[in-house]
PDB file of N, CA and C in Angstrom:
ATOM      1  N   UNK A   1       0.853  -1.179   0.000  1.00  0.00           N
ATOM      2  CA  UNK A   1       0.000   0.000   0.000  1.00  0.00           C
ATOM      3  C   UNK A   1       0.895   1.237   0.000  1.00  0.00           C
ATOM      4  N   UNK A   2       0.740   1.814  -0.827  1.00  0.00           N
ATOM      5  CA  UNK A   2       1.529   3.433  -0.887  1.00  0.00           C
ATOM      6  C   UNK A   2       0.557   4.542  -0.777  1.00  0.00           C
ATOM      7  N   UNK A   3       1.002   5.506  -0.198  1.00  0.00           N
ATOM      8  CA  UNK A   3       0.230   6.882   0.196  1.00  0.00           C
ATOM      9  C   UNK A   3       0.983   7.987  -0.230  1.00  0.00           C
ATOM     10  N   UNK A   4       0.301   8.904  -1.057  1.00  0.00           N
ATOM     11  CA  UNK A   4       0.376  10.010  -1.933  1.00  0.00           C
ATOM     12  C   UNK A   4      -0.726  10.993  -1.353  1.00  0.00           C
ATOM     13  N   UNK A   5       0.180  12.457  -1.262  1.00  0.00           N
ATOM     14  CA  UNK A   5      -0.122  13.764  -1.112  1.00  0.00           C
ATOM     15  C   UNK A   5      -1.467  14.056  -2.315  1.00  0.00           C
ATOM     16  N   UNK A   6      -2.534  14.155  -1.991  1.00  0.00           N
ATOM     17  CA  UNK A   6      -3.063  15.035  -2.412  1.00  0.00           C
ATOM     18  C   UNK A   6      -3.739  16.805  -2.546  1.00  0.00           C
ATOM     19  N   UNK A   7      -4.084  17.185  -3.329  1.00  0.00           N
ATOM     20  CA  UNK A   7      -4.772  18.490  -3.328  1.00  0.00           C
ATOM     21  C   UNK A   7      -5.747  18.790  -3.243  1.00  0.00           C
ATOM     22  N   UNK A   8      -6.650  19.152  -2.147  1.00  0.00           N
ATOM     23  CA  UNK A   8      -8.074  19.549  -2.089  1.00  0.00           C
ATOM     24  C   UNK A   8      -8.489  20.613  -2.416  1.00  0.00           C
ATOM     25  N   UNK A   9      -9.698  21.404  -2.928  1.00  0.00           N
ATOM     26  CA  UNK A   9     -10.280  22.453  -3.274  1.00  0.00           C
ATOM     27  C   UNK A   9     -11.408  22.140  -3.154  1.00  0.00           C
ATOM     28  N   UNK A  10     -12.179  23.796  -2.817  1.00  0.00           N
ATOM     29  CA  UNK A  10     -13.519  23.754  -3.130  1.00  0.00           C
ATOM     30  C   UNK A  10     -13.560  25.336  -3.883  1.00  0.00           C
ATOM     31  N   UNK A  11     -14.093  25.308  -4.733  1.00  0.00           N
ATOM     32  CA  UNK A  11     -14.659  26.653  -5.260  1.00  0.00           C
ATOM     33  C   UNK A  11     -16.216  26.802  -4.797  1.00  0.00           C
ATOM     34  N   UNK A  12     -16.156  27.938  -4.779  1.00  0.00           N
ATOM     35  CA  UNK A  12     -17.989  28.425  -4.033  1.00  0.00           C
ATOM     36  C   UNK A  12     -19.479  27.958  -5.683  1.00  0.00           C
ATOM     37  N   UNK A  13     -19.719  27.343  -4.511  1.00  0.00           N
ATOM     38  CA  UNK A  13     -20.704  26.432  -5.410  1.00  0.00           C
ATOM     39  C   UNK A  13     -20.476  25.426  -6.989  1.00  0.00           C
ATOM     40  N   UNK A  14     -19.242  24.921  -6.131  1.00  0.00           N
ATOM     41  CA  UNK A  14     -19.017  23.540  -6.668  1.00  0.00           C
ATOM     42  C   UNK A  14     -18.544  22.529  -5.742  1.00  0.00           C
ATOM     43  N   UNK A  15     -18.680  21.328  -6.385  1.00  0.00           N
ATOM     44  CA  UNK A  15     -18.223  20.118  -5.123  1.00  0.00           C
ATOM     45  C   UNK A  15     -16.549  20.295  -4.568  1.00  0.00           C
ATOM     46  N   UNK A  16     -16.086  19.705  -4.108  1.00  0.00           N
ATOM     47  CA  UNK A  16     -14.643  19.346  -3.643  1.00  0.00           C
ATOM     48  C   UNK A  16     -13.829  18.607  -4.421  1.00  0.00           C
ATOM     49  N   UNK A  17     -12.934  19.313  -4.990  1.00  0.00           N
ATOM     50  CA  UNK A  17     -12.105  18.651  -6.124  1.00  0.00           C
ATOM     51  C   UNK A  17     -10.859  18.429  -5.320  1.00  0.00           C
ATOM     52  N   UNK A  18     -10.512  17.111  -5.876  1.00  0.00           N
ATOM     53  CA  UNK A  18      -8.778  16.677  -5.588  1.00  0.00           C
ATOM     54  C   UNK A  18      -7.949  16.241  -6.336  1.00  0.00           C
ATOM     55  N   UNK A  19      -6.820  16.110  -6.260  1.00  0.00           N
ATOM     56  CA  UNK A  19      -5.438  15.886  -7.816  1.00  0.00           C
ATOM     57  C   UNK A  19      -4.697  15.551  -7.145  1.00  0.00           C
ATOM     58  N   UNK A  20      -3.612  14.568  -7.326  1.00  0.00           N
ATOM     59  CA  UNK A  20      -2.297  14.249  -7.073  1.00  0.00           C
ATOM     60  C   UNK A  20      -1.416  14.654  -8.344  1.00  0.00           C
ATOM     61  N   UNK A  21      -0.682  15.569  -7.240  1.00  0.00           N
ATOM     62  CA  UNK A  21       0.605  16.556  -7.944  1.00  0.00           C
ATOM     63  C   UNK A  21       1.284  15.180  -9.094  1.00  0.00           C
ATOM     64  N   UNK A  22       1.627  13.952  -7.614  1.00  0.00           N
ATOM     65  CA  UNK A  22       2.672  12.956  -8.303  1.00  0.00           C
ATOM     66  C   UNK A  22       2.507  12.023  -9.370  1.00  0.00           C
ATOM     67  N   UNK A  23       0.915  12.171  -9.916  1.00  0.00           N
ATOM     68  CA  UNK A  23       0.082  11.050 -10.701  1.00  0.00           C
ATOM     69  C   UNK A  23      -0.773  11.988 -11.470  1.00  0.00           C
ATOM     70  N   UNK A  24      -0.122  12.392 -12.501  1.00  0.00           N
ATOM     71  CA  UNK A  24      -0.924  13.117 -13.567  1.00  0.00           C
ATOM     72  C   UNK A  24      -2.296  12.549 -13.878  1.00  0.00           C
ATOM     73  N   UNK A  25      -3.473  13.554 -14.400  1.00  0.00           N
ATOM     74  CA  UNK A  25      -4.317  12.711 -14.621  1.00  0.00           C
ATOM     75  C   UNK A  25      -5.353  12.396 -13.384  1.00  0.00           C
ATOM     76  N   UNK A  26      -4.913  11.929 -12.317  1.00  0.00           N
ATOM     77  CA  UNK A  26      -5.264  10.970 -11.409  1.00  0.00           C
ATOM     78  C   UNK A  26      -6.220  12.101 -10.641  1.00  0.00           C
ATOM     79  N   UNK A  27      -7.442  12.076 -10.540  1.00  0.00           N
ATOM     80  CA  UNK A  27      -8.388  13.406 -10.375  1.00  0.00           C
ATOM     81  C   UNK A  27      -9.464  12.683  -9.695  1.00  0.00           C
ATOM     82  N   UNK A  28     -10.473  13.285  -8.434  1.00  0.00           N
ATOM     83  CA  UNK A  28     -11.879  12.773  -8.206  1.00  0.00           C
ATOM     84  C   UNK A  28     -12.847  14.175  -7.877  1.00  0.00           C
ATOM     85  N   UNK A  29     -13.589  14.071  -7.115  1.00  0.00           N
ATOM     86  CA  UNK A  29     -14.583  14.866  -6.660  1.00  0.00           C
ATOM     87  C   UNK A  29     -15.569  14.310  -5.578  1.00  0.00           C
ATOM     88  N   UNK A  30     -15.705  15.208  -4.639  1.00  0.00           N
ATOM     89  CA  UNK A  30     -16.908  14.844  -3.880  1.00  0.00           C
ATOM     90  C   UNK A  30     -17.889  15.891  -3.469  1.00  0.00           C
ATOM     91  N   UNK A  31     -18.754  15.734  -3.103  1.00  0.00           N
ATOM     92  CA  UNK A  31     -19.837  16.408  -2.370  1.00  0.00           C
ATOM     93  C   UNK A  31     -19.405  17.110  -0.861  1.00  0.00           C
ATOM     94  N   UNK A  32     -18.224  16.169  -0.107  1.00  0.00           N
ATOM     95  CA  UNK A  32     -18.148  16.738   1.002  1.00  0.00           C
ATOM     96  C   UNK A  32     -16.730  16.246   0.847  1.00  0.00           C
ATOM     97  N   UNK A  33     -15.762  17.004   1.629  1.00  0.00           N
ATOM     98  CA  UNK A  33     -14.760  16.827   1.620  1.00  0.00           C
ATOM     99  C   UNK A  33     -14.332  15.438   1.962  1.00  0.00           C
ATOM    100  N   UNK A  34     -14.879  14.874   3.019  1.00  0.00           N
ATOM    101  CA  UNK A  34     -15.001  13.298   3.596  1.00  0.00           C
ATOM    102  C   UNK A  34     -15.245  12.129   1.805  1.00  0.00           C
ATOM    103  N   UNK A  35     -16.805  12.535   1.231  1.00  0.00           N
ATOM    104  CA  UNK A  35     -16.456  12.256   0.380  1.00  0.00           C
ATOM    105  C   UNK A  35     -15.450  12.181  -0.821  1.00  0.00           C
ATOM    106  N   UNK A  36     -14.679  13.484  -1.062  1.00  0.00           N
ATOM    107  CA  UNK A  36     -14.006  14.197  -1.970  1.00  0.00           C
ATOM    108  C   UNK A  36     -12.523  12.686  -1.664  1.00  0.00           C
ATOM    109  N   UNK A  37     -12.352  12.714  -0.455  1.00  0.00           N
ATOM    110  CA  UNK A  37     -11.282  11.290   0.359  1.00  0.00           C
ATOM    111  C   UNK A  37     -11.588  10.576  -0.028  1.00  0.00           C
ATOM    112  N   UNK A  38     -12.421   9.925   0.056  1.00  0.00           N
ATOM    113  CA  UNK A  38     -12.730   8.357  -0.003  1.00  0.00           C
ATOM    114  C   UNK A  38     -12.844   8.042  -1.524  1.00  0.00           C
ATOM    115  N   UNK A  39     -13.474   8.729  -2.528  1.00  0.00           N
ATOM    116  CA  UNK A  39     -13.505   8.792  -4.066  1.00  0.00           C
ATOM    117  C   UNK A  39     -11.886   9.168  -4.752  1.00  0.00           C
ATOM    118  N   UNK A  40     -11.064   9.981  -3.773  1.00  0.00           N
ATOM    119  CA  UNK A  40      -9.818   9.927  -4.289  1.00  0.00           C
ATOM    120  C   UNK A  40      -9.275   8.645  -4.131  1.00  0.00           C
ATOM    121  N   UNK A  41      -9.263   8.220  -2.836  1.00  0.00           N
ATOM    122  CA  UNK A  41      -8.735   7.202  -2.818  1.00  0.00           C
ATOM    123  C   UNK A  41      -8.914   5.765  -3.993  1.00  0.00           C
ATOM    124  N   UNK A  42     -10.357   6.045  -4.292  1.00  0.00           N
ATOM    125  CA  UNK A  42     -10.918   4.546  -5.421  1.00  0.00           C
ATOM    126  C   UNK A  42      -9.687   4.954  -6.671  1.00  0.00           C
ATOM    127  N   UNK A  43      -9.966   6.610  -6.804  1.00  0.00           N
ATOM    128  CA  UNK A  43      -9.262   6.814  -8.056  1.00  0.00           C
ATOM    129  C   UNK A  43      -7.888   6.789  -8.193  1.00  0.00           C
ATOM    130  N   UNK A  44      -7.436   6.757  -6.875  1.00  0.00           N
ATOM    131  CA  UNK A  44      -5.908   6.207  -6.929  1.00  0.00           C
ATOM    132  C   UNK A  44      -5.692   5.148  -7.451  1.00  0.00           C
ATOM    133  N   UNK A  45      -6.488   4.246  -6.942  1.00  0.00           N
ATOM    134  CA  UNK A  45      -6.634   2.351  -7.128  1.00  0.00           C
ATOM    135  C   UNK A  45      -6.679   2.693  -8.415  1.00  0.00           C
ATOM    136  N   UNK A  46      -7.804   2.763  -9.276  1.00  0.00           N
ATOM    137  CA  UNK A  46      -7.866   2.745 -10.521  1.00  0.00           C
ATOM    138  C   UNK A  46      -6.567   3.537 -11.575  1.00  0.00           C
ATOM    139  N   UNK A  47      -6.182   4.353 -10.894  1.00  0.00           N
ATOM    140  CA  UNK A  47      -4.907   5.101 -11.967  1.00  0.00           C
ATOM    141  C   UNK A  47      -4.229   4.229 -11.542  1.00  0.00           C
ATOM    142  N   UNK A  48      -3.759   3.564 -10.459  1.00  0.00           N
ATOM    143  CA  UNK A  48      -2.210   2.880 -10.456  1.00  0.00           C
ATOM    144  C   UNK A  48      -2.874   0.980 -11.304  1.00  0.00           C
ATOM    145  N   UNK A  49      -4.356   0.898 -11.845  1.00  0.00           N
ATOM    146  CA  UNK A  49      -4.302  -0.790 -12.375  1.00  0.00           C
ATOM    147  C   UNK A  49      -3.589  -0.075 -13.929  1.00  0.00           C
ATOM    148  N   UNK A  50      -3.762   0.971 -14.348  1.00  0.00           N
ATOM    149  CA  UNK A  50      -3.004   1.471 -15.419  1.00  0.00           C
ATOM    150  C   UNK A  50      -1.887   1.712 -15.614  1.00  0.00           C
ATOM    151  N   UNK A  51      -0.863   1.317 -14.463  1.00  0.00           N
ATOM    152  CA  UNK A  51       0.385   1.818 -14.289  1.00  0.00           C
ATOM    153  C   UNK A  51       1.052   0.581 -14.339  1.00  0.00           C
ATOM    154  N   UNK A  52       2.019   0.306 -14.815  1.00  0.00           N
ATOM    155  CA  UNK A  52       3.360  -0.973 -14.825  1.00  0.00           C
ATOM    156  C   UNK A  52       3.547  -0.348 -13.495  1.00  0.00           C
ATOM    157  N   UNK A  53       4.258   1.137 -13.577  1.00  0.00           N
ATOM    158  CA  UNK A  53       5.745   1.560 -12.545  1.00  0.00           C
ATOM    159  C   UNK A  53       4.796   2.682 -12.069  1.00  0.00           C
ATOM    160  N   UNK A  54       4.496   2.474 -10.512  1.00  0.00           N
ATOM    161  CA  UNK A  54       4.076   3.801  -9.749  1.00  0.00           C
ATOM    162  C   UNK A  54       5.212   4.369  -9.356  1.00  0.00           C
ATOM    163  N   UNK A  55       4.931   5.988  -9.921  1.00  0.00           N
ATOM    164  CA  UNK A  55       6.416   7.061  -9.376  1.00  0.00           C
ATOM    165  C   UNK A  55       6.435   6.731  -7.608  1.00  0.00           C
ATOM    166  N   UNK A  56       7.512   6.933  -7.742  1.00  0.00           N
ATOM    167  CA  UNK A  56       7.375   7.170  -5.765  1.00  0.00           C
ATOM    168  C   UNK A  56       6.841   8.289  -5.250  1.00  0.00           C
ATOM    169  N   UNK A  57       5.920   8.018  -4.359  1.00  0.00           N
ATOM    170  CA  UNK A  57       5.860   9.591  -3.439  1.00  0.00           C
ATOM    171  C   UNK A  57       6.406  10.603  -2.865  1.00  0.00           C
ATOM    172  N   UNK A  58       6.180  11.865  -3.691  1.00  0.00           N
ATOM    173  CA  UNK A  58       7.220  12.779  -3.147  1.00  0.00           C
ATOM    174  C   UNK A  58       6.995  13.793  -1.726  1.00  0.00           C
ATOM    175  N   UNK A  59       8.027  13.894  -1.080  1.00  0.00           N
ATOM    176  CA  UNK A  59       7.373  14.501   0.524  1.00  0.00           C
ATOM    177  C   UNK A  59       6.871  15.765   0.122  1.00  0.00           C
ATOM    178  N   UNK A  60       6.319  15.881   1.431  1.00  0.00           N
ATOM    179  CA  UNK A  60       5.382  17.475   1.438  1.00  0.00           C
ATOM    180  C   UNK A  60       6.478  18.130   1.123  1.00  0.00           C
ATOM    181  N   UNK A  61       7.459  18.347   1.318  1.00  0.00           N
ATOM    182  CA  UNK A  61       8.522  19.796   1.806  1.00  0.00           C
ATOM    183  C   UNK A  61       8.872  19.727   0.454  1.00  0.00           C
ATOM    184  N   UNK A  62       8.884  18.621  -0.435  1.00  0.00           N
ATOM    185  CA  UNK A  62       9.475  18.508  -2.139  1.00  0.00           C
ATOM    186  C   UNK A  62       8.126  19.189  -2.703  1.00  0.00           C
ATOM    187  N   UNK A  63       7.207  18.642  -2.714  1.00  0.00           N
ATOM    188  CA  UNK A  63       6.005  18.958  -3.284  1.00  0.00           C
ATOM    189  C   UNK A  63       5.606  20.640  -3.270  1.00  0.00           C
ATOM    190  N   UNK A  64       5.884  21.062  -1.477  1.00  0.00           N
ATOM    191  CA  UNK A  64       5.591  22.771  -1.571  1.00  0.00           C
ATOM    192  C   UNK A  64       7.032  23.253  -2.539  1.00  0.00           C
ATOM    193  N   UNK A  65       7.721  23.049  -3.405  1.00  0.00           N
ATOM    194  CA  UNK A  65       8.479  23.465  -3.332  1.00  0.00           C
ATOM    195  C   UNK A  65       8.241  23.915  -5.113  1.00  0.00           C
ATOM    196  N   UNK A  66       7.100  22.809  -5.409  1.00  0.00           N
ATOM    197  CA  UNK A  66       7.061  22.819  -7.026  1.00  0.00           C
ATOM    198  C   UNK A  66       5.970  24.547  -7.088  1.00  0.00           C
ATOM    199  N   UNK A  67       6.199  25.085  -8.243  1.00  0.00           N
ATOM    200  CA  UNK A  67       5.006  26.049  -8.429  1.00  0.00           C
ATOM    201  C   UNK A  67       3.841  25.796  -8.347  1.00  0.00           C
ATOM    202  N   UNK A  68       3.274  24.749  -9.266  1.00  0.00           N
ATOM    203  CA  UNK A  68       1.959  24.260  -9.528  1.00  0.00           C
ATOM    204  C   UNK A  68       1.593  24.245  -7.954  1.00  0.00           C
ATOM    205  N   UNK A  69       1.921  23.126  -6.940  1.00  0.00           N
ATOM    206  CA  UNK A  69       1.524  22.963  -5.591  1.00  0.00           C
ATOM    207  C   UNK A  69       1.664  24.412  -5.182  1.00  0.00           C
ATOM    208  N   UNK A  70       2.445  24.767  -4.796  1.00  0.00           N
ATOM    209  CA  UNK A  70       2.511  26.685  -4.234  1.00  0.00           C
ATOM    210  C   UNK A  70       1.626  27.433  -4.724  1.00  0.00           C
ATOM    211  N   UNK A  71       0.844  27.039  -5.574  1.00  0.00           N
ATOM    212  CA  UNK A  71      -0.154  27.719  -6.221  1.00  0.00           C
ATOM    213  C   UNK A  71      -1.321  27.107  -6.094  1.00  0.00           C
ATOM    214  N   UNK A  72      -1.720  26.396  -5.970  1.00  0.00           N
ATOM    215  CA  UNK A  72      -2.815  25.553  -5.313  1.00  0.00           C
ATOM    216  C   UNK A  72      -3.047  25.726  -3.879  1.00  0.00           C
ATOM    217  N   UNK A  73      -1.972  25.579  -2.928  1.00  0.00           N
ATOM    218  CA  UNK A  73      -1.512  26.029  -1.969  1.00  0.00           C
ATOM    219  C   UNK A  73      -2.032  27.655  -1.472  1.00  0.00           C
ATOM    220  N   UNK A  74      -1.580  28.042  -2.085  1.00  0.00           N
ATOM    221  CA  UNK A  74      -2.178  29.797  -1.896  1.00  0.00           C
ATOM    222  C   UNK A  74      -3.179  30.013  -2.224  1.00  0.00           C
ATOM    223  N   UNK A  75      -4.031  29.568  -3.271  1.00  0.00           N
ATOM    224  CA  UNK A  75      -5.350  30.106  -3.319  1.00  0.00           C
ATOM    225  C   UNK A  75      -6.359  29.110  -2.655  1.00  0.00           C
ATOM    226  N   UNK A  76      -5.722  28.550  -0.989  1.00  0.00           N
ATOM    227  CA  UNK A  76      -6.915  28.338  -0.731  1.00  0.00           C
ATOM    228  C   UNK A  76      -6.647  26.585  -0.695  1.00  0.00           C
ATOM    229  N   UNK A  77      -5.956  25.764  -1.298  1.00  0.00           N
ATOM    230  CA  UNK A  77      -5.747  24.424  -1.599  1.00  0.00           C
ATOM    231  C   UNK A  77      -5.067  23.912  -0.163  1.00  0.00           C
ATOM    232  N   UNK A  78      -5.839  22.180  -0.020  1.00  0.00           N
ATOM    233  CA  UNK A  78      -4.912  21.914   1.388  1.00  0.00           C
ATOM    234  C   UNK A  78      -4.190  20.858   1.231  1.00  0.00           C
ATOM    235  N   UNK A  79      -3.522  20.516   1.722  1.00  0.00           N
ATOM    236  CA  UNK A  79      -2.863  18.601   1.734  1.00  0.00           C
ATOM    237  C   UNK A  79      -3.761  17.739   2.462  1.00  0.00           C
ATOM    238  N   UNK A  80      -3.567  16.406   1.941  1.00  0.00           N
ATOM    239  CA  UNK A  80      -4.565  15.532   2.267  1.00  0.00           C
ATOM    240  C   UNK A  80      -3.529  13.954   1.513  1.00  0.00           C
ATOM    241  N   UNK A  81      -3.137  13.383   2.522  1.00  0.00           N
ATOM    242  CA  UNK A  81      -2.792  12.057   2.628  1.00  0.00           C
ATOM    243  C   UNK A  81      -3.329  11.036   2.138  1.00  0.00           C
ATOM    244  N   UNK A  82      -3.573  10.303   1.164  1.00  0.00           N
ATOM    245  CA  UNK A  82      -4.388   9.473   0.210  1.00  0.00           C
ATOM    246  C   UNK A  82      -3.797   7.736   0.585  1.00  0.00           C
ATOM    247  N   UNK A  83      -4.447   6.865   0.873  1.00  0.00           N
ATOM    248  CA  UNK A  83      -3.553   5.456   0.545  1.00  0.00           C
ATOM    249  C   UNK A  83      -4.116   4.780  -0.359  1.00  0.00           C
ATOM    250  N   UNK A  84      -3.650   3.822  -1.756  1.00  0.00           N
ATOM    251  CA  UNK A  84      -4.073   2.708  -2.793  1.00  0.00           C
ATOM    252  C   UNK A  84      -4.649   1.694  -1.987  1.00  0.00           C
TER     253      UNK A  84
END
């Protein structure tokens, strides 16, 4: 079982969106943030039956360090711990 950083959001009057920085692609949504978790998590499962080679997980302190995350990050985006 491996666990990957994700990105949470909500924009005002839309559901709770999440992304992993380390797994392009790899995207869910929920209704409540609780949900927004648990649907990331399926969609982890499902992006890595598509994968030969899962990248390794990169730490928080690597991750704040990229723009994209620092920018997600600032407007509002949180971290959120995901496991396959």
């Amino acid at each position: 079982m491996r666990s990957y950083v994700a990105i949470i959001s909500k924009e005002p009057k839309s559901v709770w969106g999440i992304h992993f920085p380390d797994l392009p692609g790899c995207t869910s949504a929920g209704g409540t943030m609780e949900e927004a978790v648990e649907n990331a998590g399926k969609a982890l499962r499902l992006w890595a039956e598509d994968e030969t080679d899962l990248p390794d997980a990169s730490t928080l302190d690597n991750l704040c360090r990229r723009s994209d995350v620092h920018e997600d990050l600032a407007s509002g985006g949180m971290t959120v711990c995901v496991r396959s």
